[in-house]
C-alpha atoms as a PDB file:
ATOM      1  CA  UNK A   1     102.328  39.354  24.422  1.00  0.00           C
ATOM      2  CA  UNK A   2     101.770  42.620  26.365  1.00  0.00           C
ATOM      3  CA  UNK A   3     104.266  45.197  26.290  1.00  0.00           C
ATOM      4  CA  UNK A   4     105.170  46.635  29.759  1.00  0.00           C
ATOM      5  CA  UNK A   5     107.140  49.356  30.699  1.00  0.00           C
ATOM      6  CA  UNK A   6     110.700  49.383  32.089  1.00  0.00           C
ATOM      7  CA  UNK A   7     110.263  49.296  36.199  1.00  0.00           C
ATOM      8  CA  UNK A   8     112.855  51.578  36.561  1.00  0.00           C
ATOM      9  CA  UNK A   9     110.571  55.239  36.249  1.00  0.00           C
ATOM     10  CA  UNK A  10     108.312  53.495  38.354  1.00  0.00           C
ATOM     11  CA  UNK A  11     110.482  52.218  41.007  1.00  0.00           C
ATOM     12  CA  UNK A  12     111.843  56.112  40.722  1.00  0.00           C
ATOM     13  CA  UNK A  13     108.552  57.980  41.101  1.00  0.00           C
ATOM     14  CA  UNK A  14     108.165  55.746  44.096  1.00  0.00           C
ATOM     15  CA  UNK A  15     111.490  56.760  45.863  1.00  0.00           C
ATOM     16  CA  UNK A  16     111.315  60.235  45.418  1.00  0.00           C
ATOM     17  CA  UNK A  17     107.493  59.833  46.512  1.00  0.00           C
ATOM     18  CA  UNK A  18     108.793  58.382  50.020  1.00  0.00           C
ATOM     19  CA  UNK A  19     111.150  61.017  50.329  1.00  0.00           C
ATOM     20  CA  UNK A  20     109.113  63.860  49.688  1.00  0.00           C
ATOM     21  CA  UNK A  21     106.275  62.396  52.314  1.00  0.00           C
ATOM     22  CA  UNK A  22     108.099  63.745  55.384  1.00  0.00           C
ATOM     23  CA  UNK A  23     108.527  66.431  54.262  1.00  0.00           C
ATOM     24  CA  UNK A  24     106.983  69.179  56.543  1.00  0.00           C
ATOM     25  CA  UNK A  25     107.063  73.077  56.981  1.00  0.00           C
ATOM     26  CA  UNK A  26     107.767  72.969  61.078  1.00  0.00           C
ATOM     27  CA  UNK A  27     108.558  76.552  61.434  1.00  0.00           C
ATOM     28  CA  UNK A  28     104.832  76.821  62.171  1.00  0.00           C
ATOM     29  CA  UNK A  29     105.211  77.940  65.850  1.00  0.00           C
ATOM     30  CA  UNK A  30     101.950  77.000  66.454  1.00  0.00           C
ATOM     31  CA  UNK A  31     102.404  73.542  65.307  1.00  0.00           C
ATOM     32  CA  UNK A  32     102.562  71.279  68.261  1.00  0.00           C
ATOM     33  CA  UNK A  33     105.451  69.509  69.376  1.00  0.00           C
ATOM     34  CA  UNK A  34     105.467  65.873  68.376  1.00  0.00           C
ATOM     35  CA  UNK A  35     105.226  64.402  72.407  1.00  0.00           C
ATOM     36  CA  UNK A  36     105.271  66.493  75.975  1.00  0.00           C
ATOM     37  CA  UNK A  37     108.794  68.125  76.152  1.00  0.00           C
ATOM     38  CA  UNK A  38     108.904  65.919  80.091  1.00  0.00           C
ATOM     39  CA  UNK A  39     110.215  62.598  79.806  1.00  0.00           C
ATOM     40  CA  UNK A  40     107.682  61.117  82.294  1.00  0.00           C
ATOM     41  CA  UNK A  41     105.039  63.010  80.545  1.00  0.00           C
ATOM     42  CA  UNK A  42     106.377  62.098  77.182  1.00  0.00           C
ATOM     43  CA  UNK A  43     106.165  58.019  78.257  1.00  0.00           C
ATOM     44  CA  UNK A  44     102.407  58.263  79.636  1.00  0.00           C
ATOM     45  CA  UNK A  45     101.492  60.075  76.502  1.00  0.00           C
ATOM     46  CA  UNK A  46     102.878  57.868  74.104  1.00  0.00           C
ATOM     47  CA  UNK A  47     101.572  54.565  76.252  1.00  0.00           C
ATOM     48  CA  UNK A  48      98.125  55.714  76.645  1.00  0.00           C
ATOM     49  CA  UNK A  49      96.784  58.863  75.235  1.00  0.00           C
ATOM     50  CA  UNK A  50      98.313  58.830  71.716  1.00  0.00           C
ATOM     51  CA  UNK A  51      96.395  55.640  70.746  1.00  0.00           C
ATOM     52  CA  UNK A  52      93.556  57.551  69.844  1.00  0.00           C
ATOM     53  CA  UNK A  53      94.777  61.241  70.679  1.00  0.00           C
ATOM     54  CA  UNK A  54      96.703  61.049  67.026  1.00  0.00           C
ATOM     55  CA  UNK A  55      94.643  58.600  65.655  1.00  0.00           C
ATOM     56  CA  UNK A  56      91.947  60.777  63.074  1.00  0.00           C
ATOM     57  CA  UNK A  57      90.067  57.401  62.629  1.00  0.00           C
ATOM     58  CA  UNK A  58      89.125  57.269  66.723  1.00  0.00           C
ATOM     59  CA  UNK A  59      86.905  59.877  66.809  1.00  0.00           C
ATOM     60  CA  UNK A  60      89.267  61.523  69.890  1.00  0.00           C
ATOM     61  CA  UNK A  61      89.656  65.212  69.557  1.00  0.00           C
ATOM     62  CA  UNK A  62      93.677  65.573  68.179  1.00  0.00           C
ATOM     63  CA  UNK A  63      96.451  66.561  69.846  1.00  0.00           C
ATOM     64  CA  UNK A  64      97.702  70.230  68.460  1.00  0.00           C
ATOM     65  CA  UNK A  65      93.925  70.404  67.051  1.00  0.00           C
ATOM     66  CA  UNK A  66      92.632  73.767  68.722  1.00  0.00           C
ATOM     67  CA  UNK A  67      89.550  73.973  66.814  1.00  0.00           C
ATOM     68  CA  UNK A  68      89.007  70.096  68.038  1.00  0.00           C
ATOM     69  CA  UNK A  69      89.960  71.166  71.530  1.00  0.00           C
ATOM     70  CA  UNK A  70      88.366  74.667  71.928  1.00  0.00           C
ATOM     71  CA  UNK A  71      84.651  73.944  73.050  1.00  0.00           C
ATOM     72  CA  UNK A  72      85.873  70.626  75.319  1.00  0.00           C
ATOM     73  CA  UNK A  73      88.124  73.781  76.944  1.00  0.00           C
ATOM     74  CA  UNK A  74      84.966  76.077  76.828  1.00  0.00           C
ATOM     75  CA  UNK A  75      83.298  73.179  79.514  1.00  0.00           C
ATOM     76  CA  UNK A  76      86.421  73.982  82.318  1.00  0.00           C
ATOM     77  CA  UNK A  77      89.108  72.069  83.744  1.00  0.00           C
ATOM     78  CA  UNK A  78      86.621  70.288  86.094  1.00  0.00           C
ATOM     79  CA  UNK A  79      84.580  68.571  83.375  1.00  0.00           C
ATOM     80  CA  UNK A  80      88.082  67.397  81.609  1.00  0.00           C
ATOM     81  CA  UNK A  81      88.971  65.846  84.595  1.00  0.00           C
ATOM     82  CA  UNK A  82      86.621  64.290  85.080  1.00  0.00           C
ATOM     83  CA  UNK A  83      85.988  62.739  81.383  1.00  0.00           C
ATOM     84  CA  UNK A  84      89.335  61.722  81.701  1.00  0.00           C
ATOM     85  CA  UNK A  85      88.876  60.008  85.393  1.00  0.00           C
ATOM     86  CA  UNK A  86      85.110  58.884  84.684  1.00  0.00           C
ATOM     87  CA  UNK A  87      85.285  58.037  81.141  1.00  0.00           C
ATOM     88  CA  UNK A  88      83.138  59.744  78.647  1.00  0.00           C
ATOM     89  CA  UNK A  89      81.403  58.850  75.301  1.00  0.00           C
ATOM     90  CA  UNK A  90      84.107  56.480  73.459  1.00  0.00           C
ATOM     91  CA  UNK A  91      87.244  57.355  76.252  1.00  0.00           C
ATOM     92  CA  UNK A  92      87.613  54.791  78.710  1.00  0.00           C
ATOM     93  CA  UNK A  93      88.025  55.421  81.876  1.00  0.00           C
ATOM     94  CA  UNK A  94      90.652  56.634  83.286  1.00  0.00           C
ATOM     95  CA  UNK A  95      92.055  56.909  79.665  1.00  0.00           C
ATOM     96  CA  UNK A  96      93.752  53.902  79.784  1.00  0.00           C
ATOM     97  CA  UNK A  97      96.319  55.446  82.389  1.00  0.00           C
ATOM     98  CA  UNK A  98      95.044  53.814  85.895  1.00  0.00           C
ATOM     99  CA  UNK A  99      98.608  55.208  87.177  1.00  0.00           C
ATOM    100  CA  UNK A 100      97.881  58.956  85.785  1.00  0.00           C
ATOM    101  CA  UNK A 101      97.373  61.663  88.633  1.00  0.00           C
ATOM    102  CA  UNK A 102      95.092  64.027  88.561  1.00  0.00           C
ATOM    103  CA  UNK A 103      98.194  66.554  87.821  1.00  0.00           C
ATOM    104  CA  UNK A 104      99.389  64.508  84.946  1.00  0.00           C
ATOM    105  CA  UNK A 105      95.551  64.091  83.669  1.00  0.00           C
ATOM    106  CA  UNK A 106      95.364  67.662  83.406  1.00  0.00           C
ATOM    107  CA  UNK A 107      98.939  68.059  82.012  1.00  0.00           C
ATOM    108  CA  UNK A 108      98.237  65.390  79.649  1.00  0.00           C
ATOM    109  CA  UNK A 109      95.314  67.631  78.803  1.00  0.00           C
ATOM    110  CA  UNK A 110      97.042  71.073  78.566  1.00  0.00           C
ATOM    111  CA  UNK A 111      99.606  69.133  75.959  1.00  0.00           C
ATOM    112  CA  UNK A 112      96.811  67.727  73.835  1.00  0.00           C
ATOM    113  CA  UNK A 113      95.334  71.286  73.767  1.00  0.00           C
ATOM    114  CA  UNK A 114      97.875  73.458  73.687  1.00  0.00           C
ATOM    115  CA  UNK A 115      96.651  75.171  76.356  1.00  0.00           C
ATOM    116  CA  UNK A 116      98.375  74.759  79.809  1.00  0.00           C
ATOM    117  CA  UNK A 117      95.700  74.113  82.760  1.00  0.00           C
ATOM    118  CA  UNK A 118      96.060  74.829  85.966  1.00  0.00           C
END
């Protein structure tokens, strides 16, 4: 008959693993904040964008990723808006958010990016 170990080390290792995990450093200033700091901004992201937005397996460029984010910025405001509106490549039209305004699109946006639009 086999001989195996006492569960207890495991079932520790496993505990302190799960604490540890979130674990973060968030004095990074540059880290982004985890959803919009507007409520209404906040519920649209979380409903629609953030699906694939925080999602590394989508494809989607990530929110808080600037190097992600930096040549979709380089196009211009107009060509995000209109991705977003129009759809583009694997985003669906209108991102999902047939209720979003062309404001909230491109605060949505400036979120995502970390780079306010105008």
């Amino acid at each position: 008959m086999p001989f195996f170990p006492p569960l207890l080390p495991a079932a520790a290792l496993t505990t302190l693993a799960l604490l540890l995990g979130g674990c973060r450093d968030d004095s990074d200033p540059a880290a982004p904040q985890a959803a919009p700091a507007d409520p209404a901004l906040a519920a649209l992201y979380a409903n629609t964008c953030q699906t694939c937005h925080a999602n590394p397996a989508s494809g989607a460029p990530l929110a808080g990723d600037a190097a992600a984010w930096a040549p979709r910025l380089a196009q211009g405001v107009d060509r995000l808006l209109e991705h977003s509106i129009n759809g583009y490549q694997g985003m669906p039209p209108m991102g999902l958010c047939m209720q979003c305004s062309e404001a909230q699109f491109l605060a949505l946006i400036g979120y995502m990016s970390g780079q306010p639009l105008h």
